[in-house]
N, C-alpha and C. Protein backbone atom coordinates (compact mmCIF):
# COMPACT_ATOMS: atom_id res chain seq x y z
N UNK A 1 15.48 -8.26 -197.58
CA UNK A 1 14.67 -7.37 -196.76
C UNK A 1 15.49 -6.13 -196.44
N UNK A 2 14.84 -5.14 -196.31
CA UNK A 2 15.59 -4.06 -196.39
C UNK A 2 16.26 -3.18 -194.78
N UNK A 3 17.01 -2.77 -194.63
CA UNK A 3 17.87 -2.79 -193.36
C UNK A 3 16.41 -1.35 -192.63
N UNK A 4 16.21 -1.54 -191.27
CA UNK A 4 15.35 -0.55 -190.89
C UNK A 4 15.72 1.19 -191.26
N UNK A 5 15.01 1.97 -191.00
CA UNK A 5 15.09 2.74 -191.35
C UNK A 5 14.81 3.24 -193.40
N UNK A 6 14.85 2.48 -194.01
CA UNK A 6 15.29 2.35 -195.56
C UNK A 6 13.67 3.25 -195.96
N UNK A 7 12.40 2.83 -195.35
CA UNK A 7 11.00 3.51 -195.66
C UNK A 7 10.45 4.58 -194.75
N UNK A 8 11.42 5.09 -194.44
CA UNK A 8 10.63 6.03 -193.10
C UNK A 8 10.37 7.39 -193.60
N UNK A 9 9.91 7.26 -195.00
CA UNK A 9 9.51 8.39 -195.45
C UNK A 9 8.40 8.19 -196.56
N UNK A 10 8.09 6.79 -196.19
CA UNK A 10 6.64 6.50 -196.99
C UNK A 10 5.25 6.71 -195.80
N UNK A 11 4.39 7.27 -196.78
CA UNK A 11 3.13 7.51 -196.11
C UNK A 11 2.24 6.27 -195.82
N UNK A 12 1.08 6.23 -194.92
CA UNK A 12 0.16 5.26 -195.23
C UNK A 12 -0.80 5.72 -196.04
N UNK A 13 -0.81 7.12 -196.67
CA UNK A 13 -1.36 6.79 -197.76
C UNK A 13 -0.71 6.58 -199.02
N UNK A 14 0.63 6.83 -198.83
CA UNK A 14 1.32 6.10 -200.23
C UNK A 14 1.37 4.58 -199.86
N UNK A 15 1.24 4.21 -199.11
CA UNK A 15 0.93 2.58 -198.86
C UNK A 15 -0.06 1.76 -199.21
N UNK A 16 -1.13 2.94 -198.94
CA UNK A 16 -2.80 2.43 -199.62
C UNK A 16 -2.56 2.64 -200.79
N UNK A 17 -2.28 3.58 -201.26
CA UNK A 17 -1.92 4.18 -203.37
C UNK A 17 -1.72 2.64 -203.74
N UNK A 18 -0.75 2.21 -203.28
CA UNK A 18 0.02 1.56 -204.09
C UNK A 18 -0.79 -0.08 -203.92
N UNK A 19 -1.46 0.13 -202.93
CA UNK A 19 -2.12 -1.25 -202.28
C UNK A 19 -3.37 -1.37 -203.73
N UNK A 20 -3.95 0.06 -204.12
CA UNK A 20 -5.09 0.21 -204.54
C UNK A 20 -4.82 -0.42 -206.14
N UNK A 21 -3.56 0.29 -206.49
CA UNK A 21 -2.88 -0.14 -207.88
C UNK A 21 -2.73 -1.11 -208.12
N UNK A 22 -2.28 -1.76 -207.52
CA UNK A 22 -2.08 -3.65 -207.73
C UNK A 22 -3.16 -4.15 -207.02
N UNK A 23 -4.39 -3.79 -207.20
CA UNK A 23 -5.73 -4.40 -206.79
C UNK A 23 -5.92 -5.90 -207.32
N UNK A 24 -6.07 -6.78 -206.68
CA UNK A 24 -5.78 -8.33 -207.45
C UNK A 24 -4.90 -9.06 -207.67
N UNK A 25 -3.46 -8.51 -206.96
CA UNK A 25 -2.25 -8.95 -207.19
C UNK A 25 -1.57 -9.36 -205.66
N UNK A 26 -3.11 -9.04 -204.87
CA UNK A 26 -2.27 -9.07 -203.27
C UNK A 26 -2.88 -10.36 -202.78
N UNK A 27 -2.35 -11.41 -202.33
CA UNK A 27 -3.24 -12.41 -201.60
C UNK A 27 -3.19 -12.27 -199.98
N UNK A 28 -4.41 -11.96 -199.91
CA UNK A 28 -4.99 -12.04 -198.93
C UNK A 28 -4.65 -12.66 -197.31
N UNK A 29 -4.06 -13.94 -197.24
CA UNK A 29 -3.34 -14.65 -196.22
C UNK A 29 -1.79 -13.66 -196.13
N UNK A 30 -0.89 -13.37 -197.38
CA UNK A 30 -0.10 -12.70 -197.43
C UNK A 30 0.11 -11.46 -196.61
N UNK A 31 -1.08 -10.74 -197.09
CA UNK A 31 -1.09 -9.87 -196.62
C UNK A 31 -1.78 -9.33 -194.88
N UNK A 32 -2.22 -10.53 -194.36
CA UNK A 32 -2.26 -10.88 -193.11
C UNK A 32 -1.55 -11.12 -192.35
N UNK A 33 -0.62 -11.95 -192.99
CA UNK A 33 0.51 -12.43 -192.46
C UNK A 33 1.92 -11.58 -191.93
N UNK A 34 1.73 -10.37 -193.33
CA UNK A 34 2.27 -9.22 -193.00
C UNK A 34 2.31 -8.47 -191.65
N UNK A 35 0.86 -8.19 -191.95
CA UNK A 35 0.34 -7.21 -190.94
C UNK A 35 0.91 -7.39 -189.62
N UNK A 36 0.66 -8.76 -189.50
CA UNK A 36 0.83 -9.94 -187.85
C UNK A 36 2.30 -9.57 -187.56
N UNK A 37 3.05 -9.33 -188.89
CA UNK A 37 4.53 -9.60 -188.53
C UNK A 37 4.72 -7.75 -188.21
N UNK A 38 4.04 -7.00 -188.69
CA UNK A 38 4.36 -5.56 -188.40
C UNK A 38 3.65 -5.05 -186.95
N UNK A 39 2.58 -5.39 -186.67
CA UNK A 39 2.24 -5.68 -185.28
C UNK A 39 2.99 -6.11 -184.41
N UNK A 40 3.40 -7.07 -184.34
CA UNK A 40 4.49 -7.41 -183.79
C UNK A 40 5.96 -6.66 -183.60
N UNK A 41 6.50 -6.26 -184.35
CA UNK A 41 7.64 -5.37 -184.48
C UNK A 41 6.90 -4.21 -183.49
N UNK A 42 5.78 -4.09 -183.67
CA UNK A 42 5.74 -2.35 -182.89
C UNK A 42 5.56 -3.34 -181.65
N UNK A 43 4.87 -4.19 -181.12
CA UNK A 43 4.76 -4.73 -179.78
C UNK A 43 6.27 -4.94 -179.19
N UNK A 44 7.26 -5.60 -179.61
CA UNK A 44 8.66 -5.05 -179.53
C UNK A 44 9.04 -3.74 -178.89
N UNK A 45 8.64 -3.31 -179.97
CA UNK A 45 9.51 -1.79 -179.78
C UNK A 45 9.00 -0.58 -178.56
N UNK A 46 7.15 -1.40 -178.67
CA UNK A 46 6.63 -0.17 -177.43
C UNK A 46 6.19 -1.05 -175.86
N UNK A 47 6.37 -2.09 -176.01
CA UNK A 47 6.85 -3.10 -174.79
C UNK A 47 5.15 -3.70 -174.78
N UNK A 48 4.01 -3.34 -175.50
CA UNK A 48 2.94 -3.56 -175.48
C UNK A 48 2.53 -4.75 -176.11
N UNK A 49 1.12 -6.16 -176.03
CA UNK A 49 1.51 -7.05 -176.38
C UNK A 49 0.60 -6.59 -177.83
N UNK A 50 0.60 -7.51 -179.26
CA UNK A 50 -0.25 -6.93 -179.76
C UNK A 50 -1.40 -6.87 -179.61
N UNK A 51 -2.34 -7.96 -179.21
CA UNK A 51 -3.28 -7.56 -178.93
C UNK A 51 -3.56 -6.60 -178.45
N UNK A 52 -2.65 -6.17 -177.23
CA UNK A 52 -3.37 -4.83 -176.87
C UNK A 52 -3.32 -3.54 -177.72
N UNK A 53 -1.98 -3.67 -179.25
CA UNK A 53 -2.08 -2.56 -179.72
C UNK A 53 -3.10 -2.34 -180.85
N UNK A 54 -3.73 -4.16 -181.26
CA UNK A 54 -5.00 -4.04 -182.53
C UNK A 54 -5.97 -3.47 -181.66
N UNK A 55 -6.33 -3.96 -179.85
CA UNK A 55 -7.65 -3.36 -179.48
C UNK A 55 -7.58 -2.29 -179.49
N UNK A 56 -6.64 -1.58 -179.33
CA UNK A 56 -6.76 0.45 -179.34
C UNK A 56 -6.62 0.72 -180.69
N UNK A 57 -6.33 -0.01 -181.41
CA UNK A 57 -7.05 0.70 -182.38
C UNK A 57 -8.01 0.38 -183.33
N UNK A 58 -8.72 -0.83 -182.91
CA UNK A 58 -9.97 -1.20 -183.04
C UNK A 58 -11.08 0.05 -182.53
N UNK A 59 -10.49 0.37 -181.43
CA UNK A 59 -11.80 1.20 -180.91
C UNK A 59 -11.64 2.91 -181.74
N UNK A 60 -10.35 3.23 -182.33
CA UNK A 60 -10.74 4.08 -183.08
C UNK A 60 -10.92 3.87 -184.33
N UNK A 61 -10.61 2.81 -184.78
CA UNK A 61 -11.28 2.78 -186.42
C UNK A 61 -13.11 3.27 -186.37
N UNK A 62 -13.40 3.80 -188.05
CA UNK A 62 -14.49 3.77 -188.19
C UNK A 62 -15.34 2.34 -187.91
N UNK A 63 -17.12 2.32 -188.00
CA UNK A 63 -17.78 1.37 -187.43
C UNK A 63 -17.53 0.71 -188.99
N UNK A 64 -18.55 -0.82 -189.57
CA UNK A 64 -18.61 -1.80 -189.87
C UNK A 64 -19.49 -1.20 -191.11
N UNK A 65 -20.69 -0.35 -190.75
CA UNK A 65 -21.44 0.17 -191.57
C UNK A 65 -20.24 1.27 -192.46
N UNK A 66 -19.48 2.30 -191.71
CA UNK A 66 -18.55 3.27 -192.67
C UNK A 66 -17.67 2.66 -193.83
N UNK A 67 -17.01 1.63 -193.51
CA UNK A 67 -16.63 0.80 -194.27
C UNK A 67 -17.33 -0.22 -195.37
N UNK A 68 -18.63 -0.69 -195.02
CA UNK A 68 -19.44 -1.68 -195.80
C UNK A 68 -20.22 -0.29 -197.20
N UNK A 69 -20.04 1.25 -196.24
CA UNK A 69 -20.34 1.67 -197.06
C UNK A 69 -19.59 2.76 -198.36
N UNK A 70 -18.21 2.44 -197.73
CA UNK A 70 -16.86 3.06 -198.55
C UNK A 70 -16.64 2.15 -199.53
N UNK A 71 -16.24 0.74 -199.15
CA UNK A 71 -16.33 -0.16 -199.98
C UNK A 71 -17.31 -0.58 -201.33
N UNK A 72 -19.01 -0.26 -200.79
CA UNK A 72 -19.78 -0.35 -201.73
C UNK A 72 -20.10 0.93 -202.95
N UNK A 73 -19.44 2.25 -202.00
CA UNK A 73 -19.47 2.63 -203.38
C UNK A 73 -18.10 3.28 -204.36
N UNK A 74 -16.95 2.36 -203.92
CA UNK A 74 -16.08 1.99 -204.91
C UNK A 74 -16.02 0.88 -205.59
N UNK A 75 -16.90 0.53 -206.03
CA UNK A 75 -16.83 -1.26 -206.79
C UNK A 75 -18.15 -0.83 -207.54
């Protein structure tokens, strides 16, 4: 694993790029599992628990429909 600091010059959209490229190569629990563990690190670091940092930004993500309809017309 790589010592902090080592990616602090990757984008989240070079994160999605690369997510998009290996489409089928990511499992799913994996990549949950991730997430949970990077959530966490910021709950750490900004003294906040995560939950409280997925609900803020639950409330700014797009709705259910923007997505059901980004998704449907890339596939």
């Amino acid at each position: 694993m790589g010592r902090r600091g080592d990616h602090d010059g990757v984008t989240a959209e070079e994160i999605q790029h690369t997510l998009e490229l290996q489409s089928g190569d990511i499992e799913v629990a994996e990549a949950l599992l991730a997430l949970r563990h990077l959530v966490g690190v910021i709950a750490l670091e900004t003294g906040e628990t995560p939950r409280t940092l997925l609900d803020d930004e639950f409330t700014k993500a797009p709705s259910d429909e923007f997505w059901r309809a980004t998704i449907g017309a890339t596939l």
